[in-house]
N, C-alpha and C. Protein backbone atom coordinates (compact mmCIF):
# COMPACT_ATOMS: atom_id res chain seq x y z
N UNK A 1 -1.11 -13.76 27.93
CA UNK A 1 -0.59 -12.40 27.95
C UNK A 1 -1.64 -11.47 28.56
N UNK A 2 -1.38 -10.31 29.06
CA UNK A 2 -2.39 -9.43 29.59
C UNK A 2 -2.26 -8.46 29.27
N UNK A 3 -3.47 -7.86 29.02
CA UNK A 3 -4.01 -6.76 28.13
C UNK A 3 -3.42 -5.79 27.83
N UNK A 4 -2.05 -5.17 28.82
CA UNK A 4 -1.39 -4.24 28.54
C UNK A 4 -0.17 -4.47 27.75
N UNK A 5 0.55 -5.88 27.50
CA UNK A 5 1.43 -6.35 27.17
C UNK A 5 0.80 -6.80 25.59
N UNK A 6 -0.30 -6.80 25.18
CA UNK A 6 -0.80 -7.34 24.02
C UNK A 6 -0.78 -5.99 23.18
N UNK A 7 -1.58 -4.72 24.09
CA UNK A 7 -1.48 -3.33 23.55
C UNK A 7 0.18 -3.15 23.06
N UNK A 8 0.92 -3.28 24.01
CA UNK A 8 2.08 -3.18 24.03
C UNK A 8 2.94 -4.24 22.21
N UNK A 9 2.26 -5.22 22.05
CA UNK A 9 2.93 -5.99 20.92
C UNK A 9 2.07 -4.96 19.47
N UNK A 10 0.59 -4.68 19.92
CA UNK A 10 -0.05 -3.85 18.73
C UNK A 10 0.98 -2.34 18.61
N UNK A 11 1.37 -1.87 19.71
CA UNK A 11 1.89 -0.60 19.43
C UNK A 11 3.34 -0.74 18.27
N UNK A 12 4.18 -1.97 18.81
CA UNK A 12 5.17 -2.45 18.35
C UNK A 12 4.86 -2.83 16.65
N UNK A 13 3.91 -3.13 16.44
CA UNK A 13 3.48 -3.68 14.97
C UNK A 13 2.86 -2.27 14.32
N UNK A 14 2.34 -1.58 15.02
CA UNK A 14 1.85 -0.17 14.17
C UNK A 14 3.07 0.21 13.73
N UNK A 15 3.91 0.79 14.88
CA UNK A 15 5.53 1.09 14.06
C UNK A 15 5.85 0.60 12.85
N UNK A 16 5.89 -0.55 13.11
CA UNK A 16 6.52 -1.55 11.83
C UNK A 16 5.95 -1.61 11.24
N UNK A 17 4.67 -1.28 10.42
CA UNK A 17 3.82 -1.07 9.75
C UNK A 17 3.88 0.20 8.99
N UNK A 18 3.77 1.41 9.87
CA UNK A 18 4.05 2.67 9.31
C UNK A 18 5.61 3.18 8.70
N UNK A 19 6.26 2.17 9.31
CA UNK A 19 8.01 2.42 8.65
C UNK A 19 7.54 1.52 7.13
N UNK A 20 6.98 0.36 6.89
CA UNK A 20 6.69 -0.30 5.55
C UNK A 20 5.89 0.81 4.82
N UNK A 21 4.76 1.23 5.59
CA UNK A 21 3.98 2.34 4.71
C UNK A 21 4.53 3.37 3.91
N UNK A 22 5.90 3.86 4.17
CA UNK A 22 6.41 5.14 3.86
C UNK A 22 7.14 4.41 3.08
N UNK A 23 7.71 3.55 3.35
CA UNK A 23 9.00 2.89 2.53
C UNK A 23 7.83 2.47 1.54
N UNK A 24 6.74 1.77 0.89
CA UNK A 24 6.06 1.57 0.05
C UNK A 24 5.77 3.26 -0.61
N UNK A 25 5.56 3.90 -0.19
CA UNK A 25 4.98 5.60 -0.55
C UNK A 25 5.69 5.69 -0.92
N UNK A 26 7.17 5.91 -0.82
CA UNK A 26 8.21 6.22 -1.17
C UNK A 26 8.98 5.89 -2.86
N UNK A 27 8.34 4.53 -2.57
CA UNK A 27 8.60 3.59 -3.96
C UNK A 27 7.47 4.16 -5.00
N UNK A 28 6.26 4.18 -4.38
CA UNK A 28 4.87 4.46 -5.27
C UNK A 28 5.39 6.14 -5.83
N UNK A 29 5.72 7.01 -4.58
CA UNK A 29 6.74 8.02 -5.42
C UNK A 29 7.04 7.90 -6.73
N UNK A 30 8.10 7.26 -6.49
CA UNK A 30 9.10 7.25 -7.44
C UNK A 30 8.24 6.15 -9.08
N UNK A 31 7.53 5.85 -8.77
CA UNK A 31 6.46 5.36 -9.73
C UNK A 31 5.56 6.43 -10.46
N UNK A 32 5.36 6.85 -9.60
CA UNK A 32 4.34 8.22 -10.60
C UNK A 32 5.20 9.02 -11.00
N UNK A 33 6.61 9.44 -10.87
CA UNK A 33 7.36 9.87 -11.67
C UNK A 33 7.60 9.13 -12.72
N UNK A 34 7.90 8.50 -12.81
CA UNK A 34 8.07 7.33 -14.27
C UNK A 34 6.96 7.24 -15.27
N UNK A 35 5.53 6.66 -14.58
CA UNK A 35 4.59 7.24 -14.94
C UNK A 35 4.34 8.61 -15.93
N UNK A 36 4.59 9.76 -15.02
CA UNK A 36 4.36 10.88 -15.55
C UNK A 36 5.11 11.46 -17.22
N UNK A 37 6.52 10.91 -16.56
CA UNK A 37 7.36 11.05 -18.15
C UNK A 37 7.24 10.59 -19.10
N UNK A 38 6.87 9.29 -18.99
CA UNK A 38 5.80 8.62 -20.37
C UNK A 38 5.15 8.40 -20.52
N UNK A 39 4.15 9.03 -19.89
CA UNK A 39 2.73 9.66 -20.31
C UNK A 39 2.01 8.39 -19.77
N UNK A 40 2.23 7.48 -19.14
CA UNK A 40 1.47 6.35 -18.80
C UNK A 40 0.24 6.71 -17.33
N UNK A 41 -0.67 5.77 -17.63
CA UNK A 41 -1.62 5.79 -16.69
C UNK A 41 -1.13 5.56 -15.33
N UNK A 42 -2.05 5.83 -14.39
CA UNK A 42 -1.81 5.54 -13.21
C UNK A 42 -2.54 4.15 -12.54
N UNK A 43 -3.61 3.84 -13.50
CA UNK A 43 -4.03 2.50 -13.19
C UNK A 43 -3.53 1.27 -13.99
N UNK A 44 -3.31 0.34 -13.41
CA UNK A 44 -2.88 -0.75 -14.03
C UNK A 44 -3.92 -2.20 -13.20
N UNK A 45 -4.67 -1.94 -13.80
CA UNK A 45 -5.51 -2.49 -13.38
C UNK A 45 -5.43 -4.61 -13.39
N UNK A 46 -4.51 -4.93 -14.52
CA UNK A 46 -4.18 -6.37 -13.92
C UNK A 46 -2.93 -6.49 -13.14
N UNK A 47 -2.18 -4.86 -12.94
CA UNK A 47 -1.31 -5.28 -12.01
C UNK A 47 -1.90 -5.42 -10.75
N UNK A 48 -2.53 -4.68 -10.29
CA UNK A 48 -3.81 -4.79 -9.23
C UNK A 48 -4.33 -6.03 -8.77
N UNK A 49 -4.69 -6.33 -9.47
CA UNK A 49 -5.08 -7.80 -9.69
C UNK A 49 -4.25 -8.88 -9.22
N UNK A 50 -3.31 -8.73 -9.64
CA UNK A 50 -2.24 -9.88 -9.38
C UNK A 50 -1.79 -9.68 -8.43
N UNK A 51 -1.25 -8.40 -7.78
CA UNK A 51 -1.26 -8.29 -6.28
C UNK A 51 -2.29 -8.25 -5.40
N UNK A 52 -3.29 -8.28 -5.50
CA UNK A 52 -4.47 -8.81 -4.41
C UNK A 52 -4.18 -10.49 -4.69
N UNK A 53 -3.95 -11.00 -5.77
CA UNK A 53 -4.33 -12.60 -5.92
C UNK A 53 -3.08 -13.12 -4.79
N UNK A 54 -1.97 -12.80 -5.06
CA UNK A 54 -0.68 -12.90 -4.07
C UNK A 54 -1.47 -12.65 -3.11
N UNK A 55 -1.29 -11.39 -2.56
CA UNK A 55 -1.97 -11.19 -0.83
C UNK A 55 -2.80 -12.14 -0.47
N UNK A 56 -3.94 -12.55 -0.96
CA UNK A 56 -5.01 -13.57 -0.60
C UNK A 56 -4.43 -14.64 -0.59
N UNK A 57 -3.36 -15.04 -1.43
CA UNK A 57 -2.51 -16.56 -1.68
C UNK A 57 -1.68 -16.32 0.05
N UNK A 58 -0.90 -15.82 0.18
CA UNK A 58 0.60 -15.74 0.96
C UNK A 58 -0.61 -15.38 2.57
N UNK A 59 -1.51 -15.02 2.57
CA UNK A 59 -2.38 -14.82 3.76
C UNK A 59 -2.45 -15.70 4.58
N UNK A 60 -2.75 -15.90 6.04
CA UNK A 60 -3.23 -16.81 6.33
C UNK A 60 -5.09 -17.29 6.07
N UNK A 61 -5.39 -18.39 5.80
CA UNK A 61 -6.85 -18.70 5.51
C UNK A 61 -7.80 -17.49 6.42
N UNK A 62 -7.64 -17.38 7.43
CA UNK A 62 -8.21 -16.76 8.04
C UNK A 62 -8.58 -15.15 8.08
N UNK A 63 -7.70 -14.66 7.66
CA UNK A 63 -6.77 -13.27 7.31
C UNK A 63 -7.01 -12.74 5.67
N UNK A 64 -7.18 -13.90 4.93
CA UNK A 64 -7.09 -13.80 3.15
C UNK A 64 -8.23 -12.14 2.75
N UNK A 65 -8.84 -12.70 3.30
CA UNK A 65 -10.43 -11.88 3.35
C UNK A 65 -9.76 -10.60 3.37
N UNK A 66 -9.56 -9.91 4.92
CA UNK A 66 -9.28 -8.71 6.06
C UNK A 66 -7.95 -8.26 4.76
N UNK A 67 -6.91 -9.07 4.42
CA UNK A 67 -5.54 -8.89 4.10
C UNK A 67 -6.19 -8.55 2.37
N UNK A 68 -6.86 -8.58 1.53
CA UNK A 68 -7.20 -8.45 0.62
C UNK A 68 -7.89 -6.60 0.83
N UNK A 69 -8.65 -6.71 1.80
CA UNK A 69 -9.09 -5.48 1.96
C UNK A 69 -8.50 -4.45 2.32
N UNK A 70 -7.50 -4.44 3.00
CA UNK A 70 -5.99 -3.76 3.58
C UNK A 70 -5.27 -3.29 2.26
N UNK A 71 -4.63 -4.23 1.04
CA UNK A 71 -3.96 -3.88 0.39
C UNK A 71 -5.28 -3.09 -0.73
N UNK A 72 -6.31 -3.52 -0.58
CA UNK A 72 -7.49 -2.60 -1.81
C UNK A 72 -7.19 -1.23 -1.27
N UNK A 73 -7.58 -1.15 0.33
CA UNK A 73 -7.14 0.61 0.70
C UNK A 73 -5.79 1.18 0.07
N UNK A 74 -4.82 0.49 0.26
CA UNK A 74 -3.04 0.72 0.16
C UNK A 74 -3.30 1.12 -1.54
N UNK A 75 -4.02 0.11 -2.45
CA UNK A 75 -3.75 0.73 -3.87
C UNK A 75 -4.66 1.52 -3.96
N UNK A 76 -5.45 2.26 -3.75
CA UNK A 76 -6.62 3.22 -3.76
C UNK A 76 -5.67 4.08 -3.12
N UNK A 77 -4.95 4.48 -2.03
CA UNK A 77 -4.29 5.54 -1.68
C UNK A 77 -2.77 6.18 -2.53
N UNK A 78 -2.34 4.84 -2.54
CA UNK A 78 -1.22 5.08 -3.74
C UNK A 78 -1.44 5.74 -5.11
N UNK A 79 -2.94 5.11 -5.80
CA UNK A 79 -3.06 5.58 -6.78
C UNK A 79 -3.74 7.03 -6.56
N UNK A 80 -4.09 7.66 -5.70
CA UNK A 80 -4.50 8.71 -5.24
C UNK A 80 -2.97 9.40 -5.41
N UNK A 81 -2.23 9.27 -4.67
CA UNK A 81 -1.01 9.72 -4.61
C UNK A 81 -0.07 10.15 -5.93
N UNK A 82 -0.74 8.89 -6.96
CA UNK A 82 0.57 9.11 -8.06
C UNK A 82 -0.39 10.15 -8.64
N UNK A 83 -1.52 9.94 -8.64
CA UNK A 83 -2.64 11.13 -9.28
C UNK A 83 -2.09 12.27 -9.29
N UNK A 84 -1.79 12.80 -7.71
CA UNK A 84 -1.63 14.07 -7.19
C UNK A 84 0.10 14.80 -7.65
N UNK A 85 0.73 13.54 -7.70
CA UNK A 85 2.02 13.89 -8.09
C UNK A 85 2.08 14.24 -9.67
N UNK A 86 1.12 13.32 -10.18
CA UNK A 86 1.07 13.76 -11.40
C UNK A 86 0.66 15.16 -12.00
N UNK A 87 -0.64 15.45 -11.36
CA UNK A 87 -1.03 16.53 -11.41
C UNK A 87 -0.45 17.62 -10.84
N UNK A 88 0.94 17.79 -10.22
CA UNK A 88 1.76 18.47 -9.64
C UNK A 88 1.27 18.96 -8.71
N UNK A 89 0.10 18.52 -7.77
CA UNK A 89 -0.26 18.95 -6.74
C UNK A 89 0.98 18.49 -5.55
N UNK A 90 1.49 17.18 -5.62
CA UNK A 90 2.82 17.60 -5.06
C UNK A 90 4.06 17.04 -5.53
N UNK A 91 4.86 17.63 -4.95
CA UNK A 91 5.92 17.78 -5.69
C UNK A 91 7.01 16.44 -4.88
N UNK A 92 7.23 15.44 -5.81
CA UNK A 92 8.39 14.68 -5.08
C UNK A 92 9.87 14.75 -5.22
């Protein structure tokens, strides 16, 4: 493949990436509302857990590593998120 056609498959996968991102936000949404009404935390710290252990499992060998570190950002931003919703900084 050549270099512009490879850019061309990365541009195609950012899309599809950022349509999963929102559609995950979206869900994490609707989580810190639930959250919020019964007073529950925003960390769940062996749920955490168990979804990095999946990601690193379902990875490829190569990827386990990179793909572990990807979803650590994703729950660090989410839980940022339900924070903020919680704290009614915004409003969903």
């Amino acid at each position: 493949m050549e270099l512009e056609q490879l850019r061309q498959e990365i541009d195609k996968a950012d899309r599809e990436i950022l349509k999963a991102f929102c559609r995950r936000m979206d869900a994490v949404g609707e989580i810190a509302q639930i959250k919020k009404a019964k007073g529950l935390p925003v960390l769940d710290a062996a749920r955490e857990e168990a979804l990095l252990a999946r990601i690193e499992e379902k990875a490829e060998g190569k990827y386990a590593s990179c793909s572990r570190e990807l979803f650590m950002a994703l729950i660090a931003i989410s839980r940022e998120y339900q924070q903020r919703i919680i704290n009614g900084e915004i409003q969903k």
